[in-house]
N, C-alpha and C. Protein backbone atom coordinates (compact mmCIF):
# COMPACT_ATOMS: atom_id res chain seq x y z
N UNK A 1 0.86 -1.19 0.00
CA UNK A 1 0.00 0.00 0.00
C UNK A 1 0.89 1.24 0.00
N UNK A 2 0.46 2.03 -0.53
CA UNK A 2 1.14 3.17 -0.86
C UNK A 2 0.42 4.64 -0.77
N UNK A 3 0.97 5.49 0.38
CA UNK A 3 0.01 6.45 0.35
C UNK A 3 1.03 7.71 0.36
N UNK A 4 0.34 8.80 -0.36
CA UNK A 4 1.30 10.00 -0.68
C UNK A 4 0.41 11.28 -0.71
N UNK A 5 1.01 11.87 0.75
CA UNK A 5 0.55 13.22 1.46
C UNK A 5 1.24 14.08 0.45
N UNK A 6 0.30 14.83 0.26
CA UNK A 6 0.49 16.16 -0.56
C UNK A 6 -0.33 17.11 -1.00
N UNK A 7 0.21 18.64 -1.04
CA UNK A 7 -0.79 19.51 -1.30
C UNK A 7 0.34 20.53 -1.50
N UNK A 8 -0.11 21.54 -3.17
CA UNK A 8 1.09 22.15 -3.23
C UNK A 8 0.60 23.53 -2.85
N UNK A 9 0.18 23.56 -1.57
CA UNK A 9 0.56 24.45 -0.57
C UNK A 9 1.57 24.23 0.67
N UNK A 10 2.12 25.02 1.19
CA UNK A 10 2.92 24.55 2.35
C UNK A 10 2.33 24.98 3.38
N UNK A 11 2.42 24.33 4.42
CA UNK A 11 2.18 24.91 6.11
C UNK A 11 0.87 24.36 6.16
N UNK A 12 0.70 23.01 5.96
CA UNK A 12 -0.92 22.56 5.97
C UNK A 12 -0.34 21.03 6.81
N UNK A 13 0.97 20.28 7.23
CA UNK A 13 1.16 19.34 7.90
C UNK A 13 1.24 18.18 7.77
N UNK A 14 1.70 18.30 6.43
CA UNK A 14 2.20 16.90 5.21
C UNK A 14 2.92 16.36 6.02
N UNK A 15 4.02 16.57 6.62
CA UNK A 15 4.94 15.83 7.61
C UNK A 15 4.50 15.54 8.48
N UNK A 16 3.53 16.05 9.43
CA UNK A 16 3.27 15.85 10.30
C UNK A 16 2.31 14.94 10.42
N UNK A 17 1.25 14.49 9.22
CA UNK A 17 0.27 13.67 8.86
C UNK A 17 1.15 12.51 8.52
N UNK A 18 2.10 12.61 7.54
CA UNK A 18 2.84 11.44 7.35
C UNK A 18 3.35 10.50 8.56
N UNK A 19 4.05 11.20 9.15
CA UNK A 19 4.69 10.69 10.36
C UNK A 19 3.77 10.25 11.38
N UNK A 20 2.77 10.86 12.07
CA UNK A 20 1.69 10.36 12.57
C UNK A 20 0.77 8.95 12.51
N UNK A 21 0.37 9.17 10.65
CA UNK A 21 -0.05 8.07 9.79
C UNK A 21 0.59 6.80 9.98
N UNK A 22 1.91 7.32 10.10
CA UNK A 22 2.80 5.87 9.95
C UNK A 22 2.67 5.28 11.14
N UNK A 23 2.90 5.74 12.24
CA UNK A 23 3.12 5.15 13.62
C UNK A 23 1.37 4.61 13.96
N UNK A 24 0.70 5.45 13.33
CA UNK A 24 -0.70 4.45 13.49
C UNK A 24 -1.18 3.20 12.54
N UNK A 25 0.03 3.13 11.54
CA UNK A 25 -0.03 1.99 10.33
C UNK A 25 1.18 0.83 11.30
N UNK A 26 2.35 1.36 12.27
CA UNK A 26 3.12 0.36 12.89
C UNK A 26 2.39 -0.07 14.17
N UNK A 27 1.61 0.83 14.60
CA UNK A 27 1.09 0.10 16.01
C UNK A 27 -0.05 -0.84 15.74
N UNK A 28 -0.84 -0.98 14.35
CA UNK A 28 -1.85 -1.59 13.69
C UNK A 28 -0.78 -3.29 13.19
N UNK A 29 0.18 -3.34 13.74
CA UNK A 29 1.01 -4.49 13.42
C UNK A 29 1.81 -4.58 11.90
N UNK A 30 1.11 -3.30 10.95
CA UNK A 30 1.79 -3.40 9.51
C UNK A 30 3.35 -3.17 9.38
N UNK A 31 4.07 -3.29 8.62
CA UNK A 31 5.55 -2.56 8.43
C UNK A 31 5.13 -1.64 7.47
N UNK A 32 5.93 -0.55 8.00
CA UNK A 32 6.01 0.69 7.16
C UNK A 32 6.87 1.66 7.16
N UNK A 33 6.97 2.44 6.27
CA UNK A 33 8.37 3.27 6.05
C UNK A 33 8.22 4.24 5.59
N UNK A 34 8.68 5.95 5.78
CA UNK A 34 8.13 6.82 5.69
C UNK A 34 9.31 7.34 4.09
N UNK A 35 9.20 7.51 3.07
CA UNK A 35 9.90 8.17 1.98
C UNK A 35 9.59 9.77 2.32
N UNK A 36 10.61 10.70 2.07
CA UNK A 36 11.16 11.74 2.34
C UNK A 36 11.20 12.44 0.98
N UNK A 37 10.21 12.70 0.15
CA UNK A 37 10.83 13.31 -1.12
C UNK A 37 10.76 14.96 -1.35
N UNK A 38 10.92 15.14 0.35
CA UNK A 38 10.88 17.09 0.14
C UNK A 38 12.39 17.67 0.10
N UNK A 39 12.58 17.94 -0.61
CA UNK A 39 14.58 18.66 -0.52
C UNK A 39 14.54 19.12 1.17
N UNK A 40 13.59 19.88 1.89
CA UNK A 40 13.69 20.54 3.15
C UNK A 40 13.86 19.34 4.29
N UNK A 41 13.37 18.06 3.68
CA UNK A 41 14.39 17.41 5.10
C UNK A 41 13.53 16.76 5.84
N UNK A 42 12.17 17.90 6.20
CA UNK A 42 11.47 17.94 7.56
C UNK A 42 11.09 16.84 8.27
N UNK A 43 11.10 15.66 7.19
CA UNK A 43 10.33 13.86 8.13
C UNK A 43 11.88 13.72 8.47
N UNK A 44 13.15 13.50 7.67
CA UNK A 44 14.49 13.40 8.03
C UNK A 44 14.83 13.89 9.33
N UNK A 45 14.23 15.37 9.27
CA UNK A 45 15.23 15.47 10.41
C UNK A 45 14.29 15.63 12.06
N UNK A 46 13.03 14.89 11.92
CA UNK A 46 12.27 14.54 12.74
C UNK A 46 12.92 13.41 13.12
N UNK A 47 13.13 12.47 12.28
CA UNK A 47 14.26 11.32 12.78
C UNK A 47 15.46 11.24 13.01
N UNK A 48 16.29 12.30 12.59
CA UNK A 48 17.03 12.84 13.15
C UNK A 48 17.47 12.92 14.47
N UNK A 49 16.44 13.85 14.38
CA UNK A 49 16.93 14.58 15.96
C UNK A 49 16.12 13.15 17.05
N UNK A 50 14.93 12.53 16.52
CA UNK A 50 14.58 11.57 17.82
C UNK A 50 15.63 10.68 18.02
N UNK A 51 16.36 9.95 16.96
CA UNK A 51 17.10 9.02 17.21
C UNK A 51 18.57 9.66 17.83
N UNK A 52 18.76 10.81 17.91
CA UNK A 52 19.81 11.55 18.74
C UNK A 52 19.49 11.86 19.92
N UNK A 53 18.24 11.65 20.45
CA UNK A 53 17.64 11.79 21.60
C UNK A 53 18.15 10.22 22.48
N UNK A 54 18.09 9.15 21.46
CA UNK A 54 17.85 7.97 22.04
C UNK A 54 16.87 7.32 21.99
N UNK A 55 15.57 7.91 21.44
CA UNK A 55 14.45 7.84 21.38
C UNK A 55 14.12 7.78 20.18
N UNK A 56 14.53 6.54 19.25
CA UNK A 56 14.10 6.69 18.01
C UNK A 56 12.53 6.53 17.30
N UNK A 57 12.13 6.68 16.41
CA UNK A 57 11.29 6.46 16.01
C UNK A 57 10.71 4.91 15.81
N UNK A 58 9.65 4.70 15.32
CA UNK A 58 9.18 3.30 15.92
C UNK A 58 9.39 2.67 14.02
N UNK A 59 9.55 3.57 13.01
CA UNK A 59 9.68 2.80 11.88
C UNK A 59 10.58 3.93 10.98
N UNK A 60 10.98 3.54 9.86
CA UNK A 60 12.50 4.14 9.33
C UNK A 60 11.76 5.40 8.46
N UNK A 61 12.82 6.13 8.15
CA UNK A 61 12.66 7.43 7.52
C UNK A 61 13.08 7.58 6.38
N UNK A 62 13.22 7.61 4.88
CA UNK A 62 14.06 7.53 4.09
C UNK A 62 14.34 8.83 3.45
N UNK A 63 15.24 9.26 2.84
CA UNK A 63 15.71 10.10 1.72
C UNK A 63 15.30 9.54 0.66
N UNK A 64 14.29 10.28 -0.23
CA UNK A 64 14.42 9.91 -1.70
C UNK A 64 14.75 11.03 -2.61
N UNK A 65 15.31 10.39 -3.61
CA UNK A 65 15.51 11.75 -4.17
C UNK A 65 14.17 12.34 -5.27
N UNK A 66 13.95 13.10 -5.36
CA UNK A 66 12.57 13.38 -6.89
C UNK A 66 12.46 12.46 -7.37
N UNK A 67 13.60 12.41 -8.05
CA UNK A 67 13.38 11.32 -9.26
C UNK A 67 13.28 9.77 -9.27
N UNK A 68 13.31 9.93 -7.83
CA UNK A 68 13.14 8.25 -7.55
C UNK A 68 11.91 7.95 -6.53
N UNK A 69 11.05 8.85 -6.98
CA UNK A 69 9.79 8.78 -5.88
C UNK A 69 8.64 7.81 -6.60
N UNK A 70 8.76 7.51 -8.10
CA UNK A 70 7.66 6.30 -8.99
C UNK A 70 8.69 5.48 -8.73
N UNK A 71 9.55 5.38 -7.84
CA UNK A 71 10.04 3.27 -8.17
C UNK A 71 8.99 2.61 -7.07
N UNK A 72 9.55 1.47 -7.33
CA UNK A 72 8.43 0.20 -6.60
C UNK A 72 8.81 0.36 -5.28
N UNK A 73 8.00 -0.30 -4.48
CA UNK A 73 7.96 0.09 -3.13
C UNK A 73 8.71 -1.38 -3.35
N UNK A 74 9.37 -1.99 -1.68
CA UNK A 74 10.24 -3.18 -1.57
C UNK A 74 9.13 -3.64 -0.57
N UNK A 75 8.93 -5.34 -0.85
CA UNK A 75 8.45 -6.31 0.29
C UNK A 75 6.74 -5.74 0.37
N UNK A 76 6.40 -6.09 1.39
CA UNK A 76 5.15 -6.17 1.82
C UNK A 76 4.30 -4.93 2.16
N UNK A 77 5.78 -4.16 2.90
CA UNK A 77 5.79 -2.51 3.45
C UNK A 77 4.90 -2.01 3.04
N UNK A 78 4.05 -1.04 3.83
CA UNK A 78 3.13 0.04 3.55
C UNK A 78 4.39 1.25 3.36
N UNK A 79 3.93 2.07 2.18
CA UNK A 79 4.89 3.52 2.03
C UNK A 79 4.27 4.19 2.14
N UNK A 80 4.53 5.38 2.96
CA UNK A 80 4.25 6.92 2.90
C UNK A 80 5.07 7.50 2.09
N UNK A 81 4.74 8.58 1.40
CA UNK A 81 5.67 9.54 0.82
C UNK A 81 5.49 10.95 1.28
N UNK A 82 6.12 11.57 1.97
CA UNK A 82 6.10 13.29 2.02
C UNK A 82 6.47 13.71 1.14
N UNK A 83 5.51 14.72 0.17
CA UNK A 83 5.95 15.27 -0.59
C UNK A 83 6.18 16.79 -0.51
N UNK A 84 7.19 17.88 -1.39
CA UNK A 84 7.31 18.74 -1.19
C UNK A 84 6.31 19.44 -1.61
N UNK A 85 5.70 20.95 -1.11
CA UNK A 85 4.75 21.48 -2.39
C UNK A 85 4.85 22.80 -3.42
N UNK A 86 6.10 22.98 -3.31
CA UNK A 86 6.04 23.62 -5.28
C UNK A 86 7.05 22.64 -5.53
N UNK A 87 6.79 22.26 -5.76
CA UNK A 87 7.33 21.04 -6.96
C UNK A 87 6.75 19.93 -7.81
N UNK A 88 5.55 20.31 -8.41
CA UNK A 88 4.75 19.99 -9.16
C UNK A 88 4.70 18.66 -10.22
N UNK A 89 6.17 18.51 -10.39
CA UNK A 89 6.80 17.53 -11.05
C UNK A 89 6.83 16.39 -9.92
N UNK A 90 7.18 16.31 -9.02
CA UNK A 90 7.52 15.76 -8.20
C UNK A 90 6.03 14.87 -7.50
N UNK A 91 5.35 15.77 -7.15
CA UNK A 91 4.13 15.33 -6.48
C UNK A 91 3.61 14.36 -7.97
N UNK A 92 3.55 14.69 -9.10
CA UNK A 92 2.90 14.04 -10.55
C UNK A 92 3.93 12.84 -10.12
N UNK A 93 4.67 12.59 -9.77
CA UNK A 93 5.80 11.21 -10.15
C UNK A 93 5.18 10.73 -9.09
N UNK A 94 5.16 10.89 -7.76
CA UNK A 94 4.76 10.32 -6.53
C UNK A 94 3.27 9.93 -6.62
N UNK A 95 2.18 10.63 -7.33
CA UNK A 95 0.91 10.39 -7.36
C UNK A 95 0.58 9.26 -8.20
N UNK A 96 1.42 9.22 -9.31
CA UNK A 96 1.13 7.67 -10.43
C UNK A 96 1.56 6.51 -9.70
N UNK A 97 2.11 6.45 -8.95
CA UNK A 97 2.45 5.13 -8.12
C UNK A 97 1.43 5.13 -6.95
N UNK A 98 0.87 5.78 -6.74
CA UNK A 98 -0.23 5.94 -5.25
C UNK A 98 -1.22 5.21 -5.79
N UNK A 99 -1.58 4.22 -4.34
CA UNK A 99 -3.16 3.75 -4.24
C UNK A 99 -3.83 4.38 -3.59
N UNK A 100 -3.35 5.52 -2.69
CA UNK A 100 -4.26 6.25 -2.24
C UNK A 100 -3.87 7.97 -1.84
N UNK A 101 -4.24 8.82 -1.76
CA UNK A 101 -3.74 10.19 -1.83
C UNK A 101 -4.32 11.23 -1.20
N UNK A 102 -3.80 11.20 0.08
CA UNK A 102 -3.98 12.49 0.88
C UNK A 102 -4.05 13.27 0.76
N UNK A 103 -4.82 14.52 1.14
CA UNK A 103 -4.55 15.97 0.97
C UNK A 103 -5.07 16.83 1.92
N UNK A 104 -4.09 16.81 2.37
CA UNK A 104 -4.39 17.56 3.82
C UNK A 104 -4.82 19.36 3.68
N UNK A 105 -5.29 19.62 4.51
CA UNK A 105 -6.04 21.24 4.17
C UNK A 105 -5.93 21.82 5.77
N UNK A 106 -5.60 22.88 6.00
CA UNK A 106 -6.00 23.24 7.02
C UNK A 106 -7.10 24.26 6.80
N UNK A 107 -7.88 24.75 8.05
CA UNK A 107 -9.32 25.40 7.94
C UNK A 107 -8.91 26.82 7.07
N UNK A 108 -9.84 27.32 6.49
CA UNK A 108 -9.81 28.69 5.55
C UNK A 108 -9.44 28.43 4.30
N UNK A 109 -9.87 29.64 3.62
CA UNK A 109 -10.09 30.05 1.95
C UNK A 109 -8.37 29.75 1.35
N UNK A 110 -7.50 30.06 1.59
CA UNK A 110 -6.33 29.47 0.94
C UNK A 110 -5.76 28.52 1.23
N UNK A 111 -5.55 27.50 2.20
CA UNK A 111 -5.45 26.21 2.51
C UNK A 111 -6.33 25.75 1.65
N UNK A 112 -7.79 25.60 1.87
CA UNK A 112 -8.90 24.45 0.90
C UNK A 112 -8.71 25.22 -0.70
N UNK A 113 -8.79 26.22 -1.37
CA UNK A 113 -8.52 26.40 -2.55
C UNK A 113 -7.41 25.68 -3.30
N UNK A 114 -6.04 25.83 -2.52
CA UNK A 114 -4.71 25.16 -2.65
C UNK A 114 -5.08 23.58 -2.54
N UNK A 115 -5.69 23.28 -1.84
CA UNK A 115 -6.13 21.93 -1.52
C UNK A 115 -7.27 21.21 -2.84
N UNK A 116 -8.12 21.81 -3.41
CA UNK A 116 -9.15 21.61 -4.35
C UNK A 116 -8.11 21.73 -5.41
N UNK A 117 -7.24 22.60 -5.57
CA UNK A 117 -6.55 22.78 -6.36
C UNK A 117 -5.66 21.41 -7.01
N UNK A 118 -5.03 20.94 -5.76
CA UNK A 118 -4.22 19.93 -6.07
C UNK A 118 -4.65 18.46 -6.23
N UNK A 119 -5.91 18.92 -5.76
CA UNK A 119 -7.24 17.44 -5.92
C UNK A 119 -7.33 17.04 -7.54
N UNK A 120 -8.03 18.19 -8.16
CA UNK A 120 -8.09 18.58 -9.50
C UNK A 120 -6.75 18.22 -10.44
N UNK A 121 -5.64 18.51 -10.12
CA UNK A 121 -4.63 17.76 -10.80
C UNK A 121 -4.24 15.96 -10.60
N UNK A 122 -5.12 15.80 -9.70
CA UNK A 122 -4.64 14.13 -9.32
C UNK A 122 -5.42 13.44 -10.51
N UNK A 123 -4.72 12.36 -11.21
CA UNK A 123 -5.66 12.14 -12.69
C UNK A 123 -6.29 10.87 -12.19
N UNK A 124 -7.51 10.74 -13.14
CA UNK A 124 -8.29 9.92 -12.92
C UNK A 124 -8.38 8.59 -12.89
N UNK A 125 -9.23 7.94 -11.76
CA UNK A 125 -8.21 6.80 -11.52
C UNK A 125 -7.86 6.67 -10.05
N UNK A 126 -6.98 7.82 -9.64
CA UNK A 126 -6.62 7.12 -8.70
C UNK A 126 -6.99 8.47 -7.33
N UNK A 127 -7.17 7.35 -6.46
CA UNK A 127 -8.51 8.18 -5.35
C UNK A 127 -7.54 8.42 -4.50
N UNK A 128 -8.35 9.99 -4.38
CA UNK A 128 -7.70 11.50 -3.57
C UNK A 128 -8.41 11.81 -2.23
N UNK A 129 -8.13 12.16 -1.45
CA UNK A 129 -9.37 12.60 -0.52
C UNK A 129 -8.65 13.88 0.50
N UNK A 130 -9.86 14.85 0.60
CA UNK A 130 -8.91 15.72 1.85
C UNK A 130 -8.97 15.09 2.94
N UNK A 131 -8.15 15.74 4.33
CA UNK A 131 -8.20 15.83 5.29
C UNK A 131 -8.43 16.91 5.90
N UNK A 132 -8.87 17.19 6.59
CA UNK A 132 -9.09 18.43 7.23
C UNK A 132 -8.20 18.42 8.40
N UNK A 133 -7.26 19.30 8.51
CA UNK A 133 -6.33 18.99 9.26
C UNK A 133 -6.04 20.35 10.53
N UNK A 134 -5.85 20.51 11.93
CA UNK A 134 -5.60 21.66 12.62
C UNK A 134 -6.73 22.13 13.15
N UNK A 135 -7.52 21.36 13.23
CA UNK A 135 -9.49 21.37 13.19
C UNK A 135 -9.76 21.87 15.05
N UNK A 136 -10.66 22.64 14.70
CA UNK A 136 -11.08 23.87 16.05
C UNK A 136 -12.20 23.23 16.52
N UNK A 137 -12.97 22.68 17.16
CA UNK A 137 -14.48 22.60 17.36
C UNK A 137 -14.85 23.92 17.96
N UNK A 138 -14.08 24.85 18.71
CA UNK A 138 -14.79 26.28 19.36
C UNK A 138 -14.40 27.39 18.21
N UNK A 139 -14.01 26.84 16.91
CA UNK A 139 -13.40 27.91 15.48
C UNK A 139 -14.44 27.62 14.68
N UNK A 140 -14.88 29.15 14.62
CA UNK A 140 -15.80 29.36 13.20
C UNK A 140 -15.66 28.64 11.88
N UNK A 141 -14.11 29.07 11.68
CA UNK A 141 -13.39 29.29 10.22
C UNK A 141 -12.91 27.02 10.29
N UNK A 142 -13.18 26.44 11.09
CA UNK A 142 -12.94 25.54 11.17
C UNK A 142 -14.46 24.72 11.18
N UNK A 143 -15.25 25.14 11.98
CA UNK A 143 -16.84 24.60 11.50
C UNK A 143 -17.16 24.81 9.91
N UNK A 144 -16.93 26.27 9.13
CA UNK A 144 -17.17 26.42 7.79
C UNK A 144 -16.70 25.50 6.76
N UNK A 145 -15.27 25.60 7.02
CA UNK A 145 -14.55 24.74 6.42
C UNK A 145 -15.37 23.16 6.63
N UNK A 146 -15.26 22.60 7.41
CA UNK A 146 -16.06 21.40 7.58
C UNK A 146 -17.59 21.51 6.78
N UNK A 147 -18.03 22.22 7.42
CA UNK A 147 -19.40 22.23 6.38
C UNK A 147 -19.35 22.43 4.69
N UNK A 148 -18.71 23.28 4.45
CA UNK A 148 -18.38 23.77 3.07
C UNK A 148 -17.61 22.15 2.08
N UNK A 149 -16.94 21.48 3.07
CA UNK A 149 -16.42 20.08 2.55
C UNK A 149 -17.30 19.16 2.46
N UNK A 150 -18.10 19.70 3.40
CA UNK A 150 -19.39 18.07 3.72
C UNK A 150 -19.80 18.76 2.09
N UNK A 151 -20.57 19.88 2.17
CA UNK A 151 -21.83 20.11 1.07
C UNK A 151 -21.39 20.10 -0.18
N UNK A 152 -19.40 19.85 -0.50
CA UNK A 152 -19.42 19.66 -2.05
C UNK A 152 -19.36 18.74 -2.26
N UNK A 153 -18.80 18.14 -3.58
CA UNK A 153 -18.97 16.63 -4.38
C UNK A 153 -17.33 16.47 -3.69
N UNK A 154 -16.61 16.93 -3.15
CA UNK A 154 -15.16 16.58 -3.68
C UNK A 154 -15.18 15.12 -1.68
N UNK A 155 -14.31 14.21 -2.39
CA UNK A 155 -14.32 12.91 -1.55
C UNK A 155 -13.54 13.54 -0.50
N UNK A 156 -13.68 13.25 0.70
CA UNK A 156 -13.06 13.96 2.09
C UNK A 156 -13.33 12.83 3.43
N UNK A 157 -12.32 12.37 3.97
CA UNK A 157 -12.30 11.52 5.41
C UNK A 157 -13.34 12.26 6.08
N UNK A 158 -13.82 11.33 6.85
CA UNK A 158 -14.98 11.83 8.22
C UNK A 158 -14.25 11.83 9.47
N UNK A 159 -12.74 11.55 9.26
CA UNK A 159 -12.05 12.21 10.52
C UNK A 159 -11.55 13.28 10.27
N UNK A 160 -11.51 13.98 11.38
CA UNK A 160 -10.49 15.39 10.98
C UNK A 160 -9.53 15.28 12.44
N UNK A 161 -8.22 15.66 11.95
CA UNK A 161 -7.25 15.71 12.84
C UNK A 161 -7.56 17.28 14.00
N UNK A 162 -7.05 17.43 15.20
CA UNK A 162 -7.61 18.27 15.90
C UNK A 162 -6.29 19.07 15.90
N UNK A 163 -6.84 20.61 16.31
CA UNK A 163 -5.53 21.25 16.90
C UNK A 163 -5.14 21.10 17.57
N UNK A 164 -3.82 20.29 18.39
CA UNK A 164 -3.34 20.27 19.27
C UNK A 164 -2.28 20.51 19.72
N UNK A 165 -1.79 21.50 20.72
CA UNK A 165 -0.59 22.17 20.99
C UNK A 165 0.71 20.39 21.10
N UNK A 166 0.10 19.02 21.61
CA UNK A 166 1.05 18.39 21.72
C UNK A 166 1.24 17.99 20.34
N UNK A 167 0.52 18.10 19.17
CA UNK A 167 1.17 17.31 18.33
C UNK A 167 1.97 18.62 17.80
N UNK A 168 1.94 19.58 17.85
CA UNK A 168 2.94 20.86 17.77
C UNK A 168 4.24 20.84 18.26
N UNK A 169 4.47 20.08 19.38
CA UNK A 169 5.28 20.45 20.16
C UNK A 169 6.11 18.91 19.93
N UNK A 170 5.27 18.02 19.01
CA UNK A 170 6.33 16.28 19.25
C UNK A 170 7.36 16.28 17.91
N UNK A 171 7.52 17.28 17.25
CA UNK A 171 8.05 17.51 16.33
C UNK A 171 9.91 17.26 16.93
N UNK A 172 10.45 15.90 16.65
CA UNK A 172 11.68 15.72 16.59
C UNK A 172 11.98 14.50 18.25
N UNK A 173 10.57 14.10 17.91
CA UNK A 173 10.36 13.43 19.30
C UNK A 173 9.73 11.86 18.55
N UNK A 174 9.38 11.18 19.50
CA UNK A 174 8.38 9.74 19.62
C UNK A 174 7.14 9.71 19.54
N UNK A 175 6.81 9.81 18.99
CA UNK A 175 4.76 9.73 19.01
C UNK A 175 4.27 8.81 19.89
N UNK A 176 3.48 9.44 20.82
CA UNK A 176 2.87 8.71 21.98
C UNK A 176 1.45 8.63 21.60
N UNK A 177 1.14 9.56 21.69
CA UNK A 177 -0.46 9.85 21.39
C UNK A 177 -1.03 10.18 20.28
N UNK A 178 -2.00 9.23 19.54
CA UNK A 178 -2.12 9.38 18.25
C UNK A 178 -3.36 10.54 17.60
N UNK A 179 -4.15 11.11 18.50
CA UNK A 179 -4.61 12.33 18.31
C UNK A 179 -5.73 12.07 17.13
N UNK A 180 -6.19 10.76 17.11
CA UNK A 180 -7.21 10.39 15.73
C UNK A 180 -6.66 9.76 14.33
N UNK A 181 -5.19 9.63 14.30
CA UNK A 181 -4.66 8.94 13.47
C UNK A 181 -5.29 7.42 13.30
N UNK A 182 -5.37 7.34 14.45
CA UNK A 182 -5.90 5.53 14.22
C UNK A 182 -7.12 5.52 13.71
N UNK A 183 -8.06 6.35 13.38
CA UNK A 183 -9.11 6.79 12.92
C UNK A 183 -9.08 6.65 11.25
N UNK A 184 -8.08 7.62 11.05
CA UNK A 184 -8.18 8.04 9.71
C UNK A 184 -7.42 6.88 9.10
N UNK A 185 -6.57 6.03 9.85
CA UNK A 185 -5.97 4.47 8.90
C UNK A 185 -7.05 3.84 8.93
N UNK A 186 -7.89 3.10 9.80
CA UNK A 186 -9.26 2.57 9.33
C UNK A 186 -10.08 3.05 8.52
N UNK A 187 -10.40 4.64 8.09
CA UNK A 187 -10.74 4.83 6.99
C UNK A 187 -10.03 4.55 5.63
N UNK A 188 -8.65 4.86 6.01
CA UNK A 188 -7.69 4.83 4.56
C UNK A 188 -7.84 2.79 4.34
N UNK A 189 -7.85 2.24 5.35
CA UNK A 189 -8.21 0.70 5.03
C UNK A 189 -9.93 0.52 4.75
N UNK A 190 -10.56 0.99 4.99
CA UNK A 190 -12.12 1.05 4.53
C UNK A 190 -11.99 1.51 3.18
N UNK A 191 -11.29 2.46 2.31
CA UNK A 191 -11.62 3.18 1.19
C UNK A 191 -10.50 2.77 0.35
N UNK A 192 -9.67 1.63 1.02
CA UNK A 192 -8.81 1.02 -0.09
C UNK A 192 -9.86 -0.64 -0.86
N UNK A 193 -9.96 -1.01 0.66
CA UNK A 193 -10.87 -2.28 0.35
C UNK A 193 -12.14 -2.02 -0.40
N UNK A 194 -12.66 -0.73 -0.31
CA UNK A 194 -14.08 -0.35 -1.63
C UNK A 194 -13.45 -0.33 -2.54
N UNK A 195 -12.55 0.08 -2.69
CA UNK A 195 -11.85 0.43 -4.28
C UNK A 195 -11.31 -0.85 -4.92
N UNK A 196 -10.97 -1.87 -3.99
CA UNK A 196 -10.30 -3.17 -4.38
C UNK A 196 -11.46 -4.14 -5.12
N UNK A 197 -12.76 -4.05 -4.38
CA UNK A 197 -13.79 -4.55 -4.43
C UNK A 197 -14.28 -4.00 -5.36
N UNK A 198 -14.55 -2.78 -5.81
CA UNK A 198 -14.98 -2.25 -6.86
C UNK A 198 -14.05 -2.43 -8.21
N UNK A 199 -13.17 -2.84 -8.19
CA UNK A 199 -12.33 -2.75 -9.19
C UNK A 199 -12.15 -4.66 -9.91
């Protein structure tokens, strides 16, 4: 299985969804491995710095380079890919190999535009969905957003990740607390198995 976070906006938590994702795909008993295809590092040097702590991460981190983000995944492994977002080329190479394709949004008009945006380039075929990601229940601009996703056609998880100052703050650390991740892999395994079945 192969899943590849991306949205070519930045500051919406591609890394942070990736990395999350994964540790709720290793504690679910799967193997999995997080691919790195942003030049900036950011899943790298999350592992980085944990495994300099002593405290490494619970599954591996890789460097890929661009151009090696469509090769085959190895073994059984579930892949994540972080992708960068202006690099347009890049996300197109990583998306033709995807069975499934994240797109994380945080609440408001240029996050979800950027987000619809990059939906719209994913070609047909192969299934996209947002996330709603940084999600307020006492935020306006975070209820809208939710509603405004429910009432269009475009496919979107029924989890939404929450704002939370700890997953802010685990950046270069161990993931303890999965904050609804384990949520959104039972959906990403619910909406792989429709698609398997349907196909």
């Amino acid at each position: 299985m192969r899943i590849v976070i991306t949205n070519t906006k930045g500051g919406v938590g591609k890394t942070t969804v990736a990395l999350y994702l994964a540790e709720a795909v290793q504690r679910s008993g799967r193997s999995v491995e997080v691919w790195d295809a942003d030049p900036q590092g950011s899943a790298i040097a999350w592992s980085d710095y944990a495994e300099g702590d002593e405290t490494p991460l619970s599954f591996p981190v890789l460097g890929i380079h661009p151009r090696k983000v469509s090769q085959p995944s190895t073994g059984e492994s579930w892949t994540i890919v972080d992708t960068a977002p202006g690099d347009p080329a890049t996300i197109n190479a990583a998306i033709t190999r995807a069975d499934l394709v994240v797109i994380p949004t945080g609440p408001g008009g240029a996050d979800v535009d950027r987000a619809v945006e990059t939906m719209n380039g994913v070609p047909a075929g192969i299934p996209a969905l947002l996330l709603l990601n940084s999600y307020s229940k006492s935020e306006k601009e975070s209820w809208e957003t939710w509603r405004s996703i429910q009432a269009s056609d475009m496919a979107a998880f029924d989890t939404r990740i929450p704002r939370r100052a700890a997953i802010q703050r685990s950046y270069g650390k161990p993931i303890y607390e999965l904050h609804g991740f384990e949520r959104l892999l039972d959906e990403i395994i619910a909406v792989h198995e429709h698609i398997t079945q349907e196909a």
